[in-house]
Protein backbone atom coordinates (compact mmCIF):
# COMPACT_ATOMS: atom_id res chain seq x y z
CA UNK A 1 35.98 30.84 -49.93
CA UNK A 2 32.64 28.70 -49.43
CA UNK A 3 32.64 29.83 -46.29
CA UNK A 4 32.92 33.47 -46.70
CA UNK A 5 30.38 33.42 -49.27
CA UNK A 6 27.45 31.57 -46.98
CA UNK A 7 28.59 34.26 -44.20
CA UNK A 8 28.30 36.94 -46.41
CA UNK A 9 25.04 35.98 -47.21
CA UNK A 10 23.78 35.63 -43.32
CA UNK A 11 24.87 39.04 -43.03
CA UNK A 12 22.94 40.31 -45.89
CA UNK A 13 19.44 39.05 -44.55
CA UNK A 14 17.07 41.27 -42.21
CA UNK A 15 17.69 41.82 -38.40
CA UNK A 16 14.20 40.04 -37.90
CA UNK A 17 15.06 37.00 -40.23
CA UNK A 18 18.58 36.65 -37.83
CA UNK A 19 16.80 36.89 -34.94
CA UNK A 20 13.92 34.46 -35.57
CA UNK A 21 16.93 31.65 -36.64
CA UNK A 22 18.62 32.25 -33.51
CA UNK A 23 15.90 31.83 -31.61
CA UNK A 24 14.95 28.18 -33.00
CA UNK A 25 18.33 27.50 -32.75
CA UNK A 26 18.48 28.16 -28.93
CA UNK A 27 14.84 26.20 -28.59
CA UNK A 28 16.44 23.44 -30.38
CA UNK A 29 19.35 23.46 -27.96
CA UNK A 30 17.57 23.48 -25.22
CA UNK A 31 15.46 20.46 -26.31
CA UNK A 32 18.43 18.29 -27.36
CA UNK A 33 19.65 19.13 -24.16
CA UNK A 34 16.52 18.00 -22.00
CA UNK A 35 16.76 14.74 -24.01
CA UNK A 36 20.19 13.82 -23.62
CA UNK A 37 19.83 14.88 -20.04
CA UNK A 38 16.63 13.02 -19.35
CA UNK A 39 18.79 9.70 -21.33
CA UNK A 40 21.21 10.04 -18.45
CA UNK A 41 19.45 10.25 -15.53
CA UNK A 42 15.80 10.50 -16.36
CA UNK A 43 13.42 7.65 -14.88
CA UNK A 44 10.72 8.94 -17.52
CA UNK A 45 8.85 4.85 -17.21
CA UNK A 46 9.41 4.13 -13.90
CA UNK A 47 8.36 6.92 -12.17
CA UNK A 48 4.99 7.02 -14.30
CA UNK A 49 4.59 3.53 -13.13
CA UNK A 50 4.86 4.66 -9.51
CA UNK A 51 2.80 7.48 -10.33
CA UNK A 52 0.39 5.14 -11.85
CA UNK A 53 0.53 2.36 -8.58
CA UNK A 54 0.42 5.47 -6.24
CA UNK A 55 -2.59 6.29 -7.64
CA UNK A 56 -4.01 3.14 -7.61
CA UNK A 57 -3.25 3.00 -3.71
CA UNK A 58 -4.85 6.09 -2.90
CA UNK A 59 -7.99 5.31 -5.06
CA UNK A 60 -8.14 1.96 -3.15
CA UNK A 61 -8.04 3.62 0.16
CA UNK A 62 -10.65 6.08 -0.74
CA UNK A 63 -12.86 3.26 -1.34
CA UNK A 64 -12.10 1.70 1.34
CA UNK A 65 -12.28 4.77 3.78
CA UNK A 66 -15.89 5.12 2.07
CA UNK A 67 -17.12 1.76 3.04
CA UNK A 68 -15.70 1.95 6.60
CA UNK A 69 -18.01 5.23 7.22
CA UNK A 70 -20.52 3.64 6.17
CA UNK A 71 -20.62 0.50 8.58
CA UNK A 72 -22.39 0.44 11.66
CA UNK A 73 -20.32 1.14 14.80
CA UNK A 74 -19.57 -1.74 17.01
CA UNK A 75 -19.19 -5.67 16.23
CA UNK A 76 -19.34 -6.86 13.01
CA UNK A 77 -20.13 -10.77 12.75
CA UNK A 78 -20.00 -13.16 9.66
CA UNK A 79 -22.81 -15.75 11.50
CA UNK A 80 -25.79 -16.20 12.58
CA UNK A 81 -26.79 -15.94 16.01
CA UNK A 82 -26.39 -12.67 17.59
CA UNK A 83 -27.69 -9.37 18.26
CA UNK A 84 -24.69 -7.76 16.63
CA UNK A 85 -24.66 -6.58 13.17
CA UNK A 86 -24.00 -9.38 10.11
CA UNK A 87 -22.01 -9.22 7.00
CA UNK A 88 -23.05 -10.66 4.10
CA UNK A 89 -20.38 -12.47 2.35
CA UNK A 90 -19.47 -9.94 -0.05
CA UNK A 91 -19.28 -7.16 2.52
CA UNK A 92 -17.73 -9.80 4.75
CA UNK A 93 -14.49 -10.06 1.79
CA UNK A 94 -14.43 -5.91 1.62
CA UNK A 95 -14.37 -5.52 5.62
CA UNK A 96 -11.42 -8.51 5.35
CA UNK A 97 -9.62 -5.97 2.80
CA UNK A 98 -9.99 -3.13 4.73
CA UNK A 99 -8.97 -4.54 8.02
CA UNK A 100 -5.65 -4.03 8.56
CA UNK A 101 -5.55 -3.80 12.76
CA UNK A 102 -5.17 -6.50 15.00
CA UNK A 103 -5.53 -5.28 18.88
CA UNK A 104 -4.26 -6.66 21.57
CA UNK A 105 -7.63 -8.40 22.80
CA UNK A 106 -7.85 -10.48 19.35
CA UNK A 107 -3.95 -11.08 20.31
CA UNK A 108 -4.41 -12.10 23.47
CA UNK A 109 -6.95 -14.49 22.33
CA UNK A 110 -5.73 -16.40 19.83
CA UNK A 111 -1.94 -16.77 21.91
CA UNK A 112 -4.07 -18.80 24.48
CA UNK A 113 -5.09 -21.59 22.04
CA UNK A 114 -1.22 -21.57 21.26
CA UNK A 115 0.64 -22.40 24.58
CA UNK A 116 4.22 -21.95 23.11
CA UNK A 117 3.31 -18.43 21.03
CA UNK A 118 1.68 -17.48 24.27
CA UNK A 119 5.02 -18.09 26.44
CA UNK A 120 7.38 -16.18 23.79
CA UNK A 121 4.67 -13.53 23.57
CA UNK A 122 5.21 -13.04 27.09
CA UNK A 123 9.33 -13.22 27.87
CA UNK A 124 10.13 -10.94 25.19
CA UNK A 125 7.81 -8.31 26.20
CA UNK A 126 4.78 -8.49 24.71
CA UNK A 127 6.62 -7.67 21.29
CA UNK A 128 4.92 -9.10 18.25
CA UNK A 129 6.96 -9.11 15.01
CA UNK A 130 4.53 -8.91 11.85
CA UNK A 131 0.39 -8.41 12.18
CA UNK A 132 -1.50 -9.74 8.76
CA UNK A 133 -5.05 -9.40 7.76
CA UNK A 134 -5.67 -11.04 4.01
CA UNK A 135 -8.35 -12.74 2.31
CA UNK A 136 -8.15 -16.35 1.15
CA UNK A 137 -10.03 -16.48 -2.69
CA UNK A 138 -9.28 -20.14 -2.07
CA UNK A 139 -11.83 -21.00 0.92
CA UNK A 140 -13.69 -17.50 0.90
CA UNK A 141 -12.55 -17.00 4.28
CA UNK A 142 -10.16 -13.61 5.92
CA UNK A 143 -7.60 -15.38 7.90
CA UNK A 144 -5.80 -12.85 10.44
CA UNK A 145 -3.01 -13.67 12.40
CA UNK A 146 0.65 -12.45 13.97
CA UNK A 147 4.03 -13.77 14.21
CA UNK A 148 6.51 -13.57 17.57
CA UNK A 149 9.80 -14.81 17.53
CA UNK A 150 12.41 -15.47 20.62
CA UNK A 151 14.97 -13.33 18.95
CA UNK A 152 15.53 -10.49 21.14
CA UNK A 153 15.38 -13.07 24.23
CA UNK A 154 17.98 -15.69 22.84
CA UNK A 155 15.03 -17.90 21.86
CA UNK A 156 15.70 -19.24 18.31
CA UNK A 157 12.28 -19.80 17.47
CA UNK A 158 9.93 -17.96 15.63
CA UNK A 159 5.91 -18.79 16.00
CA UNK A 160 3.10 -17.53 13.27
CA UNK A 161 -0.69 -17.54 15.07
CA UNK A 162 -3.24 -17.82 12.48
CA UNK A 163 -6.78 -18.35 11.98
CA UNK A 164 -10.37 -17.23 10.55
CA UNK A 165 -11.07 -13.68 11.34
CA UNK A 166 -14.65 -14.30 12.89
CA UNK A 167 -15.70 -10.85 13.74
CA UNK A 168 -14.23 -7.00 13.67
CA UNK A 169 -14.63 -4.22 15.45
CA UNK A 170 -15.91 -1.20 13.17
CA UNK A 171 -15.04 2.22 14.96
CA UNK A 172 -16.28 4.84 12.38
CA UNK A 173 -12.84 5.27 11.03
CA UNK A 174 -11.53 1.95 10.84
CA UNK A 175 -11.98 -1.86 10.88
CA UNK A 176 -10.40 -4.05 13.61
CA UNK A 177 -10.18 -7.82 13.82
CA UNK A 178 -11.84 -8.67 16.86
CA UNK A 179 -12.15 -12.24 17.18
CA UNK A 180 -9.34 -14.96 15.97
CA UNK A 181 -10.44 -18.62 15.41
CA UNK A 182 -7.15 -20.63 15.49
CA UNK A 183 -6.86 -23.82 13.34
């Protein structure tokens, strides 16, 4: 009887009034929904701390990209002595960070000082397994350097060549390591 009486009463009020109710009651629906749905497989923090890191990145590059245009073309050198152009140490850290190529000279280079690296380097094709370019805060100083391993040849051994990146190679568009000095 409770019942018949509230539903007597809907029935009484304007169209307008009926409409309007149904209306929030779709919106609120439709919000519950999103929720519950967004519980279950939403990744609401996550992905705004990618979106947040990605960011980040690209903001990073952009700097970067902006301080690589504005280099000077050719050899970059962190000493005294020569006719090519010479960081400071500041710019000398933001090159480092920048810098993420090694060629195949600097390579080359640095395997001689290292008889063993230099002999995998060569049997298993020239084939060089990880390239890093990273700045030590520790002794101020952008160490570069590669690692080969024997792997692919049935050597079990796996070398890592590092040393002080000396001097890079500044193209316009990017930084290279040019010169390696082993430890």
């Amino acid at each position: 009887m409770l019942k018949e009486n509230y539903f007597s009463k809907l029935k009484e009020l304007p169209e307008s009034l009926k409409q309007l109710g149904g209306l929030v009651l779709i919106t609120i629906i439709i919000i519950l929904s999103f929720a519950i749905l967004n519980d279950i497989f939403g990744e609401g923090d996550e992905l705004v701390k990618k979106m947040k890191l990605e960011e980040e990145r690209i903001a990073k590059e952009k700097k970067l990209s902006e301080l690589i245009s504005k280099l000077p073309s050719g050899i970059l050198v962190t000493f005294d002595g020569t006719d090519n152009h010479r960081l400071t140490d500041e710019l000398y850290e933001q090159v480092c960070n920048a810098t993420k190529l090694i060629p195949q000279r600097a390579i080359m280079g640095a395997n001689f000082l290292n008889y063993r690296a230099h002999e995998i380097y060569t049997i298993n094709g020239n084939k060089i397994d990880e390239t890093f370019v990273k700045w030590d805060k520790e002794k101020n100083k952008c160490l570069a350097g590669f690692t080969v391993s024997g792997n692919n040849v049935g050597v079990d051994e796996t070398i890592t060549v590092s040393g002080e990146a000396l001097s890079f190679l500044s193209t316009g568009i990017d930084t290279r390591v040019y010169f390696i000095k082993n430890f």
